[in-house]
Protein backbone atom coordinates (compact mmCIF):
# COMPACT_ATOMS: atom_id res chain seq x y z
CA UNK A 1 -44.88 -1.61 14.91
CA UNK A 2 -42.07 0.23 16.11
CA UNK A 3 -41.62 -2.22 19.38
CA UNK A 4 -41.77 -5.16 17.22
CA UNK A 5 -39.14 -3.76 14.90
CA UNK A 6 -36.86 -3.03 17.78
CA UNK A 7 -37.53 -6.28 19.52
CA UNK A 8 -37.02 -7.88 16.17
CA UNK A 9 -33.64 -6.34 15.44
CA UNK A 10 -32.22 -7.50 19.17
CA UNK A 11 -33.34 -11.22 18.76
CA UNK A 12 -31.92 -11.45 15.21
CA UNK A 13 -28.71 -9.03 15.07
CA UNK A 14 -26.68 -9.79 12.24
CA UNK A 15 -22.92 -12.26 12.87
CA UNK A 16 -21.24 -8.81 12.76
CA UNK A 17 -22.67 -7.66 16.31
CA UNK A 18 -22.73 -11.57 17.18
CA UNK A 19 -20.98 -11.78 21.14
CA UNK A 20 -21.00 -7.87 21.25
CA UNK A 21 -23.49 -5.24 22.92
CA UNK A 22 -23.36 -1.84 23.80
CA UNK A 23 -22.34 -1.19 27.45
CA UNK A 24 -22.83 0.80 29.97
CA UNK A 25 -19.74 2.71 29.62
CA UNK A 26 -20.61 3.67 26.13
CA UNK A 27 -24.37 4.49 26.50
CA UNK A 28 -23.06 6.93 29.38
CA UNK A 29 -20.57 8.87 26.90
CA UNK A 30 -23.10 9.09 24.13
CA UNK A 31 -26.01 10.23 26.03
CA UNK A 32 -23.84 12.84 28.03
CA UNK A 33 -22.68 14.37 24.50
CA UNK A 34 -24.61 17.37 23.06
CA UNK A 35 -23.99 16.17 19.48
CA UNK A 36 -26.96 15.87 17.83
CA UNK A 37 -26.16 12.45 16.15
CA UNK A 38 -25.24 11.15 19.84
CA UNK A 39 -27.97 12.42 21.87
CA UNK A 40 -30.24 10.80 19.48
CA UNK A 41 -29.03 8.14 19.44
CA UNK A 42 -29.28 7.92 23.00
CA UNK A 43 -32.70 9.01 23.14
CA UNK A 44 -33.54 6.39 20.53
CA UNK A 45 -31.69 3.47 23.37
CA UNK A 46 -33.05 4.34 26.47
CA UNK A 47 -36.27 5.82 24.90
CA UNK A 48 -36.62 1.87 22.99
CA UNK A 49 -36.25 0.56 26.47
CA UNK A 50 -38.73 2.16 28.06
CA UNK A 51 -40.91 1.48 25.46
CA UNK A 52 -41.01 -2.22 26.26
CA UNK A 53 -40.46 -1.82 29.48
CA UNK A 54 -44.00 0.29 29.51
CA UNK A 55 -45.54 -2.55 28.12
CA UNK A 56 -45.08 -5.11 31.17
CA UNK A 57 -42.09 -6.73 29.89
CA UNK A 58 -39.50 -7.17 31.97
CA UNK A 59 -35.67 -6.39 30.48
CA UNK A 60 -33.04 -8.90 32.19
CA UNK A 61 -35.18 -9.35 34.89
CA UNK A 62 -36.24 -5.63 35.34
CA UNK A 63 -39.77 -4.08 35.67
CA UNK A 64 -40.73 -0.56 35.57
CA UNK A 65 -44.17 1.06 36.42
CA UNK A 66 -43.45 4.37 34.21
CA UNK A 67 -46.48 6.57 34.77
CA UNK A 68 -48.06 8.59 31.55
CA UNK A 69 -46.75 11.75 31.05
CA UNK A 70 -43.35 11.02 31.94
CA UNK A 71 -41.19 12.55 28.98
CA UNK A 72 -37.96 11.18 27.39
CA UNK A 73 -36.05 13.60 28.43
CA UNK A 74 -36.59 12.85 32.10
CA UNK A 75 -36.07 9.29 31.00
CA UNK A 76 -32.27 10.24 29.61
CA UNK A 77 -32.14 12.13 32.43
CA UNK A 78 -32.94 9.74 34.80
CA UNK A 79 -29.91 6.80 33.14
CA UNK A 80 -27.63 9.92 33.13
CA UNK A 81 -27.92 9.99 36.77
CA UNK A 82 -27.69 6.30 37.46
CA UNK A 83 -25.03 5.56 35.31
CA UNK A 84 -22.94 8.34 36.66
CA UNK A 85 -23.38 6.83 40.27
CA UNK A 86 -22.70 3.35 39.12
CA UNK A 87 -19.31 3.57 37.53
CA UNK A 88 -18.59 -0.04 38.92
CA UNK A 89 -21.36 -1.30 36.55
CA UNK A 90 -21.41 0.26 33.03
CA UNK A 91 -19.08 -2.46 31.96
CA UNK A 92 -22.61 -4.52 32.06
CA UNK A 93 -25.14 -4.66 29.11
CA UNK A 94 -26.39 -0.98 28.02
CA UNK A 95 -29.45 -2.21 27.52
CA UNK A 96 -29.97 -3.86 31.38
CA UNK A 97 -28.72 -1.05 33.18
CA UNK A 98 -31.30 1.35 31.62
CA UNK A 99 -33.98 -1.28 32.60
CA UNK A 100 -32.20 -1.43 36.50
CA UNK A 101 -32.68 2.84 36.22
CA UNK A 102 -35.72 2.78 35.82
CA UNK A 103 -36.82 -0.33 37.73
CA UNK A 104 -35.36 1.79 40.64
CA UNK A 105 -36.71 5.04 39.42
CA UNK A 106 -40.06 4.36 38.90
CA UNK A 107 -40.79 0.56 40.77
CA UNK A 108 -44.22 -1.32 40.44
């Protein structure tokens, strides 16, 4: 129910968000901040993400295999990482480069 609430809220986003997303840039300052409103709000992004992505449904053209067991803090973790060695592309969609982390973190 969760999923299809998520996946619900990104195909129908209100006009205020219309022609806006969260990028890169911002998902990388938000989930590297201890603040507890931040991180969870970065554990609720990436952790959404992953949550289709486990599913078989490819984000923006990404897949990701993510094995069981596989917590969410290895999955902040792991977009920590890649968005800190990708500076040249958090100005993209937040929610493509998570799926391009962890296409290349844990590939089918």
């Amino acid at each position: 129910m969760l999923r299809l609430s998520l996946v619900l809220m990104l195909l129908f986003a209100s006009p205020v968000w219309a022609g806006k997303f969260q990028d890169g840039n911002a998902l990388h300052e938000n989930c590297k901040n201890e603040q507890e409103f931040l991180l969870g709000y970065c554990m609720g992004y990436v952790g959404s993400v992953a949550d289709i992505m486990s599913d078989d449904i490819p984000i923006a053209g990404w897949k990701a295999c993510i094995p069981r067991g596989v917590s969410l803090g290895q999955i902040r973790d792991i977009v920590i990482r890649w968005l800190a060695n990708n500076p040249q592309l958090r100005h993209y969609s937040a929610t493509s480069l998570v799926a391009q982390a962890l296409e290349e973190a844990f590939p089918c």
